[in-house]
Protein backbone atom coordinates (compact mmCIF):
# COMPACT_ATOMS: atom_id res chain seq x y z
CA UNK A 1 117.35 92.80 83.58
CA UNK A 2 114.30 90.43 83.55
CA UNK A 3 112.61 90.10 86.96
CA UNK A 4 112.06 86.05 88.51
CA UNK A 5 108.57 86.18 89.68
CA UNK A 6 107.15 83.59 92.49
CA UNK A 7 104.69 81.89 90.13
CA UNK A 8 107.22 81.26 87.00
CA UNK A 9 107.67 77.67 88.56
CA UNK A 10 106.14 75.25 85.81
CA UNK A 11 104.05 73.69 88.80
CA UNK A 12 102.05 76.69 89.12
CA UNK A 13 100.11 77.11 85.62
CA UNK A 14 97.53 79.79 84.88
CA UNK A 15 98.55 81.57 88.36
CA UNK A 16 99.46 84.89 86.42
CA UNK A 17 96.16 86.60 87.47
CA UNK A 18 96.72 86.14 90.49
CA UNK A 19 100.09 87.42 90.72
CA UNK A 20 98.95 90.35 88.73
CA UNK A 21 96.04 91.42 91.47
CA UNK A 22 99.31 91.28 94.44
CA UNK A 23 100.81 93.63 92.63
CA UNK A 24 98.28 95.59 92.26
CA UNK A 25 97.09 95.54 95.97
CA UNK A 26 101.12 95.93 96.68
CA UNK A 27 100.90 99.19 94.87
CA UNK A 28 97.54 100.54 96.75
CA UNK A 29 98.76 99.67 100.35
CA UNK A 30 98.19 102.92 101.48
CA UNK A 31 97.72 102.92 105.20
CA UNK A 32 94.23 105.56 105.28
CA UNK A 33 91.74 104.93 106.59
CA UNK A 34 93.30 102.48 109.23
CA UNK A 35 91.69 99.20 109.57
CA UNK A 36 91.36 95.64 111.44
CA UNK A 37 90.36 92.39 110.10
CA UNK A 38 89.54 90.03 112.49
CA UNK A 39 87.93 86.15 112.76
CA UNK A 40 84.50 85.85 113.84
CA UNK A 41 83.38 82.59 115.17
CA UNK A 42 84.44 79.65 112.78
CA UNK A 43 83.72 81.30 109.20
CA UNK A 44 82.92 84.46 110.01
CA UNK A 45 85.26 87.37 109.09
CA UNK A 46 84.88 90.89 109.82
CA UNK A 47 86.77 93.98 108.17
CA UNK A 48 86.20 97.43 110.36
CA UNK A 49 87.61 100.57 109.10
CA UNK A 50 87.80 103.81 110.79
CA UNK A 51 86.20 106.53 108.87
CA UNK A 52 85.67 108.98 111.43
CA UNK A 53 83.28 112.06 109.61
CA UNK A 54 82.32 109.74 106.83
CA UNK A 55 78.16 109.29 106.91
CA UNK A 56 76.48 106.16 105.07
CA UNK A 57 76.02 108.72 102.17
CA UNK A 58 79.82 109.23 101.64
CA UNK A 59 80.60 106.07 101.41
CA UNK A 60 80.65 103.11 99.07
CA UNK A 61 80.97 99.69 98.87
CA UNK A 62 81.53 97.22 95.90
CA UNK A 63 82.49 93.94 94.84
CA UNK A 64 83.75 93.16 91.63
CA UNK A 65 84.31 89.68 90.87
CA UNK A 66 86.66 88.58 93.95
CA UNK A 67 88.07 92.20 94.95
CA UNK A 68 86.20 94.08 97.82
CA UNK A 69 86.81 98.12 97.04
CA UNK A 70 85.80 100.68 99.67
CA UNK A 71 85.14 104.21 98.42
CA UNK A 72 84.84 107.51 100.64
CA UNK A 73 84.05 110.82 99.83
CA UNK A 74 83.19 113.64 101.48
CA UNK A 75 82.04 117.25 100.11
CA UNK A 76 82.97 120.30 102.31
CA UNK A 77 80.54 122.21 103.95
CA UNK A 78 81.34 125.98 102.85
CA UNK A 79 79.98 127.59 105.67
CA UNK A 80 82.35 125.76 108.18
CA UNK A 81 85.34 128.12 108.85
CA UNK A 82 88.11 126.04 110.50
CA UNK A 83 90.97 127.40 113.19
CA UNK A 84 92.26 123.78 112.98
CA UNK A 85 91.67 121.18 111.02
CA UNK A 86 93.14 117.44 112.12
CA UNK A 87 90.46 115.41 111.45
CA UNK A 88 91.14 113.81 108.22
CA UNK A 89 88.53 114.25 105.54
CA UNK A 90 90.44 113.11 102.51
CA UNK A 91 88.79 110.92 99.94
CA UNK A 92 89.97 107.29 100.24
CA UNK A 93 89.78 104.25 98.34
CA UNK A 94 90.63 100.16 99.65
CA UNK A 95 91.03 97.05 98.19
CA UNK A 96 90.46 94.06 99.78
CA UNK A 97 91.28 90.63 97.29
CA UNK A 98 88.71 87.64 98.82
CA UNK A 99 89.20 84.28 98.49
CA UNK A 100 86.70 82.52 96.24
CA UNK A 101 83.60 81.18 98.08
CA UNK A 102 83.86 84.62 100.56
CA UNK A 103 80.46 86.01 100.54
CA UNK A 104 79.87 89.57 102.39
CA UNK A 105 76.80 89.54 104.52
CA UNK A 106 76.70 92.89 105.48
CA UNK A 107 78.11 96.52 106.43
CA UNK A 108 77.00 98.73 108.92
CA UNK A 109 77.93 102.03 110.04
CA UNK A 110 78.60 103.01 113.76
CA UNK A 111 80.31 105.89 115.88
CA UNK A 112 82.47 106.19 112.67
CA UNK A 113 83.80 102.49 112.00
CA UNK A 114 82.80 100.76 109.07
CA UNK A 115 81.98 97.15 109.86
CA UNK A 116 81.70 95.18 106.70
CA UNK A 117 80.79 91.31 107.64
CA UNK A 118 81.73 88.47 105.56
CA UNK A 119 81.48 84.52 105.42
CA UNK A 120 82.82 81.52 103.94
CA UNK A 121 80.49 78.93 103.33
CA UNK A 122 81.96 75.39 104.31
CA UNK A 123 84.38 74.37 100.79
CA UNK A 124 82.83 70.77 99.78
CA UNK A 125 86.10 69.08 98.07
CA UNK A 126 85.85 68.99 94.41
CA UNK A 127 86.67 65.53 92.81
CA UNK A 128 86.65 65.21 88.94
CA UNK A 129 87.97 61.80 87.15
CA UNK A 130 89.17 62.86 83.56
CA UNK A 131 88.83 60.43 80.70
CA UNK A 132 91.78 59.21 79.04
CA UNK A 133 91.52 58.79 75.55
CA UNK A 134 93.64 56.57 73.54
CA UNK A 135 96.11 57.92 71.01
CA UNK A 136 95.26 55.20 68.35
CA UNK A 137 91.60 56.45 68.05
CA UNK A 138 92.77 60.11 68.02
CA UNK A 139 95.39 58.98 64.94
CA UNK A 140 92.70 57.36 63.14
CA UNK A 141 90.40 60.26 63.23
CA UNK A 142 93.01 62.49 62.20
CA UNK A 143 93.98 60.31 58.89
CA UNK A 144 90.70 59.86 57.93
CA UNK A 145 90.32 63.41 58.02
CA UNK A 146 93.75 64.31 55.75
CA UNK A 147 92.64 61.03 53.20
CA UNK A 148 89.01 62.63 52.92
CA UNK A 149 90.82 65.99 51.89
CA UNK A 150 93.06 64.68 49.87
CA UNK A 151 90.71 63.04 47.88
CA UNK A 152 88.85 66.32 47.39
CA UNK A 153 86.03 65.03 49.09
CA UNK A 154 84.75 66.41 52.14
């Protein structure tokens, strides 16, 4: 059984990417560490995550072409015996996919949320006029070219 996919329509062209990276990020939408994304001001955007025990040094931020991953590790400390243990110290890793034109400003690190700040710059609309050749001058070309090899000479 073949599956339809959202972006076979032959209005969407060279969309395939894209549907590949929402599958991906479909398959990684694991709900730890929790997290809110929220608007700041008219461009601003703001991603906080909760990584409660997690210093600067444990964690890890990179962007890689368009796709914002968060990394957190933590060692254990040996010499801490726990009765009970509920705070969750788990190693964690999260995707965010940007938008092109998002640029991240910042992160900082406070009372154990992760505030990473980002921005997207006002989009100026791109307007390109394309040439239209002729098909005459394209035909020419192209029997010159076969006549010239025919002839053996090149």
């Amino acid at each position: 059984m073949s599956r339809v996919s959202m972006f076979s329509s032959p209005l969407l062209l060279g969309f395939d990417q894209l549907e590949r990276t929402l599958e991906r990020l479909a398959k990684n939408a694991e709900g730890y560490p929790p997290h809110n994304i929220e608007r700041i001001g008219e461009n601003g955007l703001r991603i906080t995550l909760a990584v409660a025990g997690f210093s600067s040094d444990d964690l890890a931020i990179e962007l890689v072409e368009n796709q914002l991953m968060v990394r957190g590790k933590q060692t254990d400390d040996a010499t801490r015996v726990y009765l009970h243990r509920g705070i969750a110290a788990r190693q964690f890793q999260r995707a965010f996919m940007l938008a092109d034109g998002i640029e991240v400003t910042g992160a900082r690190l406070d009372n154990g949320l992760l505030s990473i700040e980002l921005v997207r710059p006002d989009a100026e609309p791109r307007i390109r006029n394309i040439r239209i050749d002729s098909g005459q001058q394209v035909e020419t070309d192209n029997t010159i070219d076969i006549t010239a090899r025919r002839s053996g000479s090149r």
